[in-house]
PDB file of N, CA and C in Angstrom:
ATOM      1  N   UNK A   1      -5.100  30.302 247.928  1.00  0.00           N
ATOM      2  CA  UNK A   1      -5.309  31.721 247.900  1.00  0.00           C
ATOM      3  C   UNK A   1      -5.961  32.166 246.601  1.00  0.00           C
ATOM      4  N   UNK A   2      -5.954  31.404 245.559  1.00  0.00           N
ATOM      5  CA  UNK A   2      -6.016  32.306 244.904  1.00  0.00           C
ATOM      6  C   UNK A   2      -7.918  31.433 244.178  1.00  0.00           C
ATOM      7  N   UNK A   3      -8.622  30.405 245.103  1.00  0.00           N
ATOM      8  CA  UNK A   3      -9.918  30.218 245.145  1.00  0.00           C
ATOM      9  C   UNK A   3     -10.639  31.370 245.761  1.00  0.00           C
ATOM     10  N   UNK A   4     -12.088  31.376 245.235  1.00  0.00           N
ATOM     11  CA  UNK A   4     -12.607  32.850 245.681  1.00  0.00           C
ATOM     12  C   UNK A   4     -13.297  32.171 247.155  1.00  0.00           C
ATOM     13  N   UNK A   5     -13.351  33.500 247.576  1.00  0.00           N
ATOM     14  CA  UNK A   5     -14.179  33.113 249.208  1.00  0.00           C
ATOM     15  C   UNK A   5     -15.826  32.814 249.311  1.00  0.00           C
ATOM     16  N   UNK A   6     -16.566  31.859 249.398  1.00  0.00           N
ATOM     17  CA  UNK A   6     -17.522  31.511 249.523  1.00  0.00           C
ATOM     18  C   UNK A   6     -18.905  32.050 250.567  1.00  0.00           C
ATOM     19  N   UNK A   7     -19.826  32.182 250.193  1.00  0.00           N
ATOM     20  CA  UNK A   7     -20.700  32.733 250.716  1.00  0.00           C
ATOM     21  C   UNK A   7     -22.264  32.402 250.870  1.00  0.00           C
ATOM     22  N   UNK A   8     -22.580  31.743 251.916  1.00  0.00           N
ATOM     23  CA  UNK A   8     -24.488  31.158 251.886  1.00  0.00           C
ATOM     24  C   UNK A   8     -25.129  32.366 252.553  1.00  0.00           C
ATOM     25  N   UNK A   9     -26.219  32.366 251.669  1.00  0.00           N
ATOM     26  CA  UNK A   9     -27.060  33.422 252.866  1.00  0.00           C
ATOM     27  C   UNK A   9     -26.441  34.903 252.823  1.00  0.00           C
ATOM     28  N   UNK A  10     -25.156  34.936 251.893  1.00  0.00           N
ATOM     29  CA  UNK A  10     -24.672  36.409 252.575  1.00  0.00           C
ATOM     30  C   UNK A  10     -23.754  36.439 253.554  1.00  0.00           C
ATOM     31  N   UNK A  11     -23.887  35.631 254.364  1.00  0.00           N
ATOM     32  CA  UNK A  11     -22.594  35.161 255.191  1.00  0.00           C
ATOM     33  C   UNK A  11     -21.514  33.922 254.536  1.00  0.00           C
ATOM     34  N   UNK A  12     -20.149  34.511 254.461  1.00  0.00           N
ATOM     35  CA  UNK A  12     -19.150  33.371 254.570  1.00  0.00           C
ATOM     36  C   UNK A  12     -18.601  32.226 255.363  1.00  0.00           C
ATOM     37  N   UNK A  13     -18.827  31.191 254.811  1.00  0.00           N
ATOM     38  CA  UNK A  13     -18.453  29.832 255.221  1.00  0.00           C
ATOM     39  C   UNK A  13     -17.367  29.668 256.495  1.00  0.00           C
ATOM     40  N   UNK A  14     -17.881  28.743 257.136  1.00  0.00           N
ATOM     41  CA  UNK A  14     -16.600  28.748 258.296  1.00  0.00           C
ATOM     42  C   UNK A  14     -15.172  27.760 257.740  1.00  0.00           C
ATOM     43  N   UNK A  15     -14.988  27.866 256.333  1.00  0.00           N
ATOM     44  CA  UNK A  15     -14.051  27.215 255.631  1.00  0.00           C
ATOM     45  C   UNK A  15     -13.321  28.732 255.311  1.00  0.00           C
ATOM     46  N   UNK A  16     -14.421  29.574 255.212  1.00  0.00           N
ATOM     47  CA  UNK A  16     -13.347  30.809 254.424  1.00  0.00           C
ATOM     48  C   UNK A  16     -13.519  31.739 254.971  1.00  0.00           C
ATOM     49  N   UNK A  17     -13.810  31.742 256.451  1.00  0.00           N
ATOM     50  CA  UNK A  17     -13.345  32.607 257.500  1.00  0.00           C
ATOM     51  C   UNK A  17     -12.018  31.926 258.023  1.00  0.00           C
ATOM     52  N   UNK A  18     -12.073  30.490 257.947  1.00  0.00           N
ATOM     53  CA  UNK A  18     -10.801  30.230 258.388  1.00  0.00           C
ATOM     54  C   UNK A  18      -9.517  30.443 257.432  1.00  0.00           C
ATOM     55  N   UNK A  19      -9.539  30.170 256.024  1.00  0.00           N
ATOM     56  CA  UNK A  19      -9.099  30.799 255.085  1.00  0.00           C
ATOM     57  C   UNK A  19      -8.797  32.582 255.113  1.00  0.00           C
ATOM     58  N   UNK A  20      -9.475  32.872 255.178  1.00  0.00           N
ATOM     59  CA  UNK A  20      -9.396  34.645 255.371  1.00  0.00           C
ATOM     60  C   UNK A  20      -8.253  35.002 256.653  1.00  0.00           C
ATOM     61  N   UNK A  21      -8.211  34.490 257.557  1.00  0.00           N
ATOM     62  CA  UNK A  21      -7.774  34.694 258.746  1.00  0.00           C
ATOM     63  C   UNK A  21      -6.429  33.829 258.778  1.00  0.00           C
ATOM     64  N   UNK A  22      -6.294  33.121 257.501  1.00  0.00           N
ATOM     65  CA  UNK A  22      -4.697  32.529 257.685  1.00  0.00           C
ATOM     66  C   UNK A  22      -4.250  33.080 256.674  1.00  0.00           C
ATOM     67  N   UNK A  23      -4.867  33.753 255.509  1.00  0.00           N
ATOM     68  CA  UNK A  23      -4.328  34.114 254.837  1.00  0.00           C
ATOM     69  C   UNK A  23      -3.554  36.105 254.928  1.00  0.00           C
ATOM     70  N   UNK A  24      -4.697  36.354 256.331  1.00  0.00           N
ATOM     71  CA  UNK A  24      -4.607  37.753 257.018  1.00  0.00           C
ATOM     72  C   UNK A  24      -2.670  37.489 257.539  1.00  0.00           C
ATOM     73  N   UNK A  25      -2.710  36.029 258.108  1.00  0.00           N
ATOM     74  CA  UNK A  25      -1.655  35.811 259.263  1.00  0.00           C
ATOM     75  C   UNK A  25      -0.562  36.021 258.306  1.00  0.00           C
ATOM     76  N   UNK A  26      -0.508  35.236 257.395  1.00  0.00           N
ATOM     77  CA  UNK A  26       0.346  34.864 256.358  1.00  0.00           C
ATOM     78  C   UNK A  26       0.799  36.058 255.730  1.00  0.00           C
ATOM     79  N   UNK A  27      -0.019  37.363 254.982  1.00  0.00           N
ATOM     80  CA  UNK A  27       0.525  38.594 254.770  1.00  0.00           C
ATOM     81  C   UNK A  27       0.786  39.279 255.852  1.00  0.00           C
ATOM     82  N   UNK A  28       0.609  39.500 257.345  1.00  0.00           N
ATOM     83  CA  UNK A  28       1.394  39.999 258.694  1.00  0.00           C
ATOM     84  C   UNK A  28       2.767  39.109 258.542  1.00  0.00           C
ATOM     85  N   UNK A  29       2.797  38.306 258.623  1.00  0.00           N
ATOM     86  CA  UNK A  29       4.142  37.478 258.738  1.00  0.00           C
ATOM     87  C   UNK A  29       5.064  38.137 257.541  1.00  0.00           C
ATOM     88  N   UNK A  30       4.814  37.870 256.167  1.00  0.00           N
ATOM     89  CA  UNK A  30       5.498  38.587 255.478  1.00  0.00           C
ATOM     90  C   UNK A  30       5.687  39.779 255.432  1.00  0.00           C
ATOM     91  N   UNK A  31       5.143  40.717 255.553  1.00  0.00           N
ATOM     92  CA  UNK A  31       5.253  42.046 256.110  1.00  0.00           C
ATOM     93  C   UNK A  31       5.736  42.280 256.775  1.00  0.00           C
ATOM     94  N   UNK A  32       5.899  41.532 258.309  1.00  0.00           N
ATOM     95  CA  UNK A  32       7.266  41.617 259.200  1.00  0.00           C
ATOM     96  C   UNK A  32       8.294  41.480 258.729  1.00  0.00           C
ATOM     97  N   UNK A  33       8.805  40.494 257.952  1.00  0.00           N
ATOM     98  CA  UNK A  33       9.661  39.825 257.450  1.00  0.00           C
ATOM     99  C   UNK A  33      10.838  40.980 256.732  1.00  0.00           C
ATOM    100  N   UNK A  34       9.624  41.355 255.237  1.00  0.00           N
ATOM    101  CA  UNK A  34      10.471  42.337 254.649  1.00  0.00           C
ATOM    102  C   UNK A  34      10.896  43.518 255.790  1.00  0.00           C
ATOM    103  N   UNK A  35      10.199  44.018 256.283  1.00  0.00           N
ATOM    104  CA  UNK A  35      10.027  45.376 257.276  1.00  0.00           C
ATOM    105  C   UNK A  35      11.701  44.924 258.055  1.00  0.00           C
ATOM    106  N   UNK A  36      11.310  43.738 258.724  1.00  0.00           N
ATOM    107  CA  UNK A  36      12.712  43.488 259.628  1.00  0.00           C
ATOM    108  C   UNK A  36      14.186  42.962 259.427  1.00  0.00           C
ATOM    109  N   UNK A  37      14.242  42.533 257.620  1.00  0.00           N
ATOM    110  CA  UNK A  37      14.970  42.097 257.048  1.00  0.00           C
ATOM    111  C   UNK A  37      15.928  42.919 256.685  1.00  0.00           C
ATOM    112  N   UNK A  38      16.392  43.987 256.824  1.00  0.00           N
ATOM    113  CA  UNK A  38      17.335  45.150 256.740  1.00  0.00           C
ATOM    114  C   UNK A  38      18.001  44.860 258.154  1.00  0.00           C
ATOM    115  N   UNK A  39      17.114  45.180 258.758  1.00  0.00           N
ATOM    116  CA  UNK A  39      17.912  45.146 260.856  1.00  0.00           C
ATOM    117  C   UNK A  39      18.608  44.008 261.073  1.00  0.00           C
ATOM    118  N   UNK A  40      18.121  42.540 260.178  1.00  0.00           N
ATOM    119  CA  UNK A  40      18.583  41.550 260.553  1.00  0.00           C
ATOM    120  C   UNK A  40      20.010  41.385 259.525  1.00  0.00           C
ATOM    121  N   UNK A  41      19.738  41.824 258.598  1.00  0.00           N
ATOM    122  CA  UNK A  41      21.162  41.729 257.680  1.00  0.00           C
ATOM    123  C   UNK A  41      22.060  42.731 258.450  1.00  0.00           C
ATOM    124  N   UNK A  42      21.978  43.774 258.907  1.00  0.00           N
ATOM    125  CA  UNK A  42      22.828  44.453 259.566  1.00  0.00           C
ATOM    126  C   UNK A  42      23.769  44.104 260.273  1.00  0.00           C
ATOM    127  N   UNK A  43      22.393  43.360 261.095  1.00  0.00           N
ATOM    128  CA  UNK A  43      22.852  42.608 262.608  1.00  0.00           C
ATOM    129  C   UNK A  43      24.017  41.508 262.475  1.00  0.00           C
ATOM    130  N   UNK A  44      23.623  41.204 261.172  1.00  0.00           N
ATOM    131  CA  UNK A  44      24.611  39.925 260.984  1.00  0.00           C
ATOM    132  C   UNK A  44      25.906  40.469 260.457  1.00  0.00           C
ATOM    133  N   UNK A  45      25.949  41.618 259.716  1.00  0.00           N
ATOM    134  CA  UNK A  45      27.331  41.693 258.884  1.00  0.00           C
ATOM    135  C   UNK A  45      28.267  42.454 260.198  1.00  0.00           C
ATOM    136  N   UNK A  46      27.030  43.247 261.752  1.00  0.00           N
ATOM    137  CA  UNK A  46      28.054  43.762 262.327  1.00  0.00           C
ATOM    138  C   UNK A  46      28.501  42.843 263.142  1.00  0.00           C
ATOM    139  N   UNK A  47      28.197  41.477 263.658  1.00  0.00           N
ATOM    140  CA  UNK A  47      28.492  40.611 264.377  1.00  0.00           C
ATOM    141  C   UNK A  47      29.701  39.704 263.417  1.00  0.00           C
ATOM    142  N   UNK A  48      29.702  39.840 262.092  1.00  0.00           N
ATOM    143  CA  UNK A  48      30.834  39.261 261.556  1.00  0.00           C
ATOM    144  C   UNK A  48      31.995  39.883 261.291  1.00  0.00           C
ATOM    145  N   UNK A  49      31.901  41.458 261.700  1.00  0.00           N
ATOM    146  CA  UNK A  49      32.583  42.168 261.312  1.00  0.00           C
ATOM    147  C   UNK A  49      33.467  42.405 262.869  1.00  0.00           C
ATOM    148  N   UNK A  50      32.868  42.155 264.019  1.00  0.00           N
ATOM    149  CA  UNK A  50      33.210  41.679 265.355  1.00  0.00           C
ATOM    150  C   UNK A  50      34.074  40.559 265.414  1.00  0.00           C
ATOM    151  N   UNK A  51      33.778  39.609 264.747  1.00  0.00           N
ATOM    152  CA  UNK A  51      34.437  38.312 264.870  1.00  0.00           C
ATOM    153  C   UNK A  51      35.189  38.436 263.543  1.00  0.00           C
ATOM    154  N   UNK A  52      35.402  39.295 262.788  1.00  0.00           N
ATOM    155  CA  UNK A  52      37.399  39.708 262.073  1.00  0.00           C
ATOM    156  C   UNK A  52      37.948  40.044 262.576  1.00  0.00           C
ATOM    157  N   UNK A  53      37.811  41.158 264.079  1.00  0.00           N
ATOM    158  CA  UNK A  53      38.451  41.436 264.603  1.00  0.00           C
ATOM    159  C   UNK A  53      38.554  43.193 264.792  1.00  0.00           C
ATOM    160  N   UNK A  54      36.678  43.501 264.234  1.00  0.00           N
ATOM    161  CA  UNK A  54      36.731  45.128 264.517  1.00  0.00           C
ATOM    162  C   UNK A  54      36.453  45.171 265.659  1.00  0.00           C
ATOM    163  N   UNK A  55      37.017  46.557 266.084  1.00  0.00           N
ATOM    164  CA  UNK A  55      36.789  47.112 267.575  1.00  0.00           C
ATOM    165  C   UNK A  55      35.764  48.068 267.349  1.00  0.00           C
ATOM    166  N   UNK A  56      34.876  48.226 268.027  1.00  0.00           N
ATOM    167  CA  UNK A  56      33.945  49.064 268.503  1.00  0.00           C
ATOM    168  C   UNK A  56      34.287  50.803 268.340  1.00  0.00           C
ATOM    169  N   UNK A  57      34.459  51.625 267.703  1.00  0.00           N
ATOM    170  CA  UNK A  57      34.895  53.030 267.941  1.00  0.00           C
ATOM    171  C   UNK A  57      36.463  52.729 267.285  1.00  0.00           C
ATOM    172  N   UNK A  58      37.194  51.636 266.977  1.00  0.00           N
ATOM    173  CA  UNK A  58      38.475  52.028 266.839  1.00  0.00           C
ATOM    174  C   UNK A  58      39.264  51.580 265.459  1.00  0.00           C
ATOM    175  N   UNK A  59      38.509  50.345 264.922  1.00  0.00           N
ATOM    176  CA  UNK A  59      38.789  49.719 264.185  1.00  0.00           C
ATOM    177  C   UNK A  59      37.868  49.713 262.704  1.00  0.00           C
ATOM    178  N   UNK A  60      37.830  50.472 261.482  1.00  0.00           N
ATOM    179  CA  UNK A  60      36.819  50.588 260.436  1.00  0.00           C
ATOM    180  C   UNK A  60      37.320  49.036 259.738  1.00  0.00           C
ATOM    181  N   UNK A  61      36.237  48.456 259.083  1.00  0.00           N
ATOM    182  CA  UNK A  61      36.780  47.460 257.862  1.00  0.00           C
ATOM    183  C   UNK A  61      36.653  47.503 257.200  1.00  0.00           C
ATOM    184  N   UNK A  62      37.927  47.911 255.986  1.00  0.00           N
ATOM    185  CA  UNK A  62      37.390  48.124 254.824  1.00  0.00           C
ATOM    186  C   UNK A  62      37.342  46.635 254.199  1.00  0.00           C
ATOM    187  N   UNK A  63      37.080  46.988 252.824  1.00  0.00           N
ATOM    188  CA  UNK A  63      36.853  45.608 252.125  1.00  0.00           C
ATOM    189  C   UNK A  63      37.815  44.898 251.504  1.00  0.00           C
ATOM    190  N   UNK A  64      38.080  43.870 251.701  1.00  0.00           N
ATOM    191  CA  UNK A  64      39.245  43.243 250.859  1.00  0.00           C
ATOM    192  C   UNK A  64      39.957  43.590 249.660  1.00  0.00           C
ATOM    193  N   UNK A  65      38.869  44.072 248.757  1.00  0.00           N
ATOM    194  CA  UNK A  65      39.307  44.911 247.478  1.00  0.00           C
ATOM    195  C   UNK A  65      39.788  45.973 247.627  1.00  0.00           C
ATOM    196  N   UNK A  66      39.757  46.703 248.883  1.00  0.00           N
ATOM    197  CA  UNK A  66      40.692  47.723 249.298  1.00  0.00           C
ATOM    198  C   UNK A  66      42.036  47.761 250.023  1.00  0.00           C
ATOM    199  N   UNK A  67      42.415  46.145 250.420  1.00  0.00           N
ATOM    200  CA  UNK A  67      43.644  46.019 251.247  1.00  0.00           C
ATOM    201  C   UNK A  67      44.624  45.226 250.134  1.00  0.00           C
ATOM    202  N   UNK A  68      46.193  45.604 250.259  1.00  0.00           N
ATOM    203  CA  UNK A  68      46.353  45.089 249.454  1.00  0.00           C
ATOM    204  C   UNK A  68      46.607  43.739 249.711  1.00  0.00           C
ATOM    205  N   UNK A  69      46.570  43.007 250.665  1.00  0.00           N
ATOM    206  CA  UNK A  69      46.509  41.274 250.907  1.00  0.00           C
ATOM    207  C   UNK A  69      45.091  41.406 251.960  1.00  0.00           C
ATOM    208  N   UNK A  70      44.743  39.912 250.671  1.00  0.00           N
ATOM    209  CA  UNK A  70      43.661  39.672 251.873  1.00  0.00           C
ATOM    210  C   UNK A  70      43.273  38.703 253.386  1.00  0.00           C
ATOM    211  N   UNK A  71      44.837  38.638 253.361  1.00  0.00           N
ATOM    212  CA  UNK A  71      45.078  38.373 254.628  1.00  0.00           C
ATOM    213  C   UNK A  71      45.234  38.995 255.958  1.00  0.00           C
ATOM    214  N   UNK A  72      45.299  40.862 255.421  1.00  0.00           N
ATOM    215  CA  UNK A  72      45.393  41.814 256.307  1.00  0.00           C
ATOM    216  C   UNK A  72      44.613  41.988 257.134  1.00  0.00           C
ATOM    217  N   UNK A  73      45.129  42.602 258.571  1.00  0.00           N
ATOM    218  CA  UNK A  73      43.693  42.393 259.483  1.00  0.00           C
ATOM    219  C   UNK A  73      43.286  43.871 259.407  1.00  0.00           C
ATOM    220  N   UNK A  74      42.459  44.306 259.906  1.00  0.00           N
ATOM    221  CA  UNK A  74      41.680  45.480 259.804  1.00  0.00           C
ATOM    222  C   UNK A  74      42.363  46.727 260.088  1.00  0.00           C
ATOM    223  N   UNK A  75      42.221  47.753 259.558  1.00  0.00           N
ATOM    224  CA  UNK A  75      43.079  48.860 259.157  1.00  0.00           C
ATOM    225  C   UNK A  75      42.648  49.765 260.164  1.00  0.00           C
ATOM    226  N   UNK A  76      43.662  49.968 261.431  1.00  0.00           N
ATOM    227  CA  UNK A  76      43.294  51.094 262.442  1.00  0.00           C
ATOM    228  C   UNK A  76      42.933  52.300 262.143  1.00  0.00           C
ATOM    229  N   UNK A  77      41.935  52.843 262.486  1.00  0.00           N
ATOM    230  CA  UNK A  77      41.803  54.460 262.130  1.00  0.00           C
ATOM    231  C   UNK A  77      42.211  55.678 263.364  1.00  0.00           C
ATOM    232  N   UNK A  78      43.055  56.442 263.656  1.00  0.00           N
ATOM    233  CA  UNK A  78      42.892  57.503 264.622  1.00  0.00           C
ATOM    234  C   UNK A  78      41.296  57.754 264.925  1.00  0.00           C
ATOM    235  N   UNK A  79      41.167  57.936 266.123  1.00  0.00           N
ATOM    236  CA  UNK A  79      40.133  58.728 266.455  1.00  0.00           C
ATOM    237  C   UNK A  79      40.413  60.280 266.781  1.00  0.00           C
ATOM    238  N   UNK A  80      39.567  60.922 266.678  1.00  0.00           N
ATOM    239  CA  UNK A  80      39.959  62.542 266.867  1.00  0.00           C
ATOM    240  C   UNK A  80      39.565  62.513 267.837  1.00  0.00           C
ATOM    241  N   UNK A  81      40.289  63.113 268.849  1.00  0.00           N
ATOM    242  CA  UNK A  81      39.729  63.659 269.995  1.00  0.00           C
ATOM    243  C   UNK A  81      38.800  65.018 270.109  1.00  0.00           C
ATOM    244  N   UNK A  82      37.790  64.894 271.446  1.00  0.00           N
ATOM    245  CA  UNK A  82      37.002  65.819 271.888  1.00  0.00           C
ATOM    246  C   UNK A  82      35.651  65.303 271.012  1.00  0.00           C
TER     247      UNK A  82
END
């Protein structure tokens, strides 16, 4: 990447059109990456937070540093009705 792109005639080489076009792929790919890397950390802490044993609507988790053993299982919350 960081050789310059070559040019005969005014037109670029079919070395650094192919270059240009992986290096196009290569910043799309990373760009997805960061862009989708929030959704995917999410995804993961709410699927682990499933398998401690939160319920959906019923069960919040707080953090260990907030219970006083950290063996406690997850701290029911009332729901309010209506």
């Amino acid at each position: 990447m960081c050789e310059s792109y070559r040019y005969v005639g005014g037109y670029p080489t079919e070395e650094t059109v192919r270059r240009a076009y992986d290096e196009a792929d290569l910043n799309r790919a990373i760009s997805a990456y960061r862009f989708f890397y929030p959704t995917v950390s999410l995804e993961a802490t709410w699927r682990g937070n499933l398998s401690g044993g939160v319920v959906p609507n019923r069960v919040y988790p707080f953090s260990r540093a907030l219970r006083s053993s950290s063996c406690s299982p997850p701290i029911p919350i009332p729901r309010i009705p209506g």
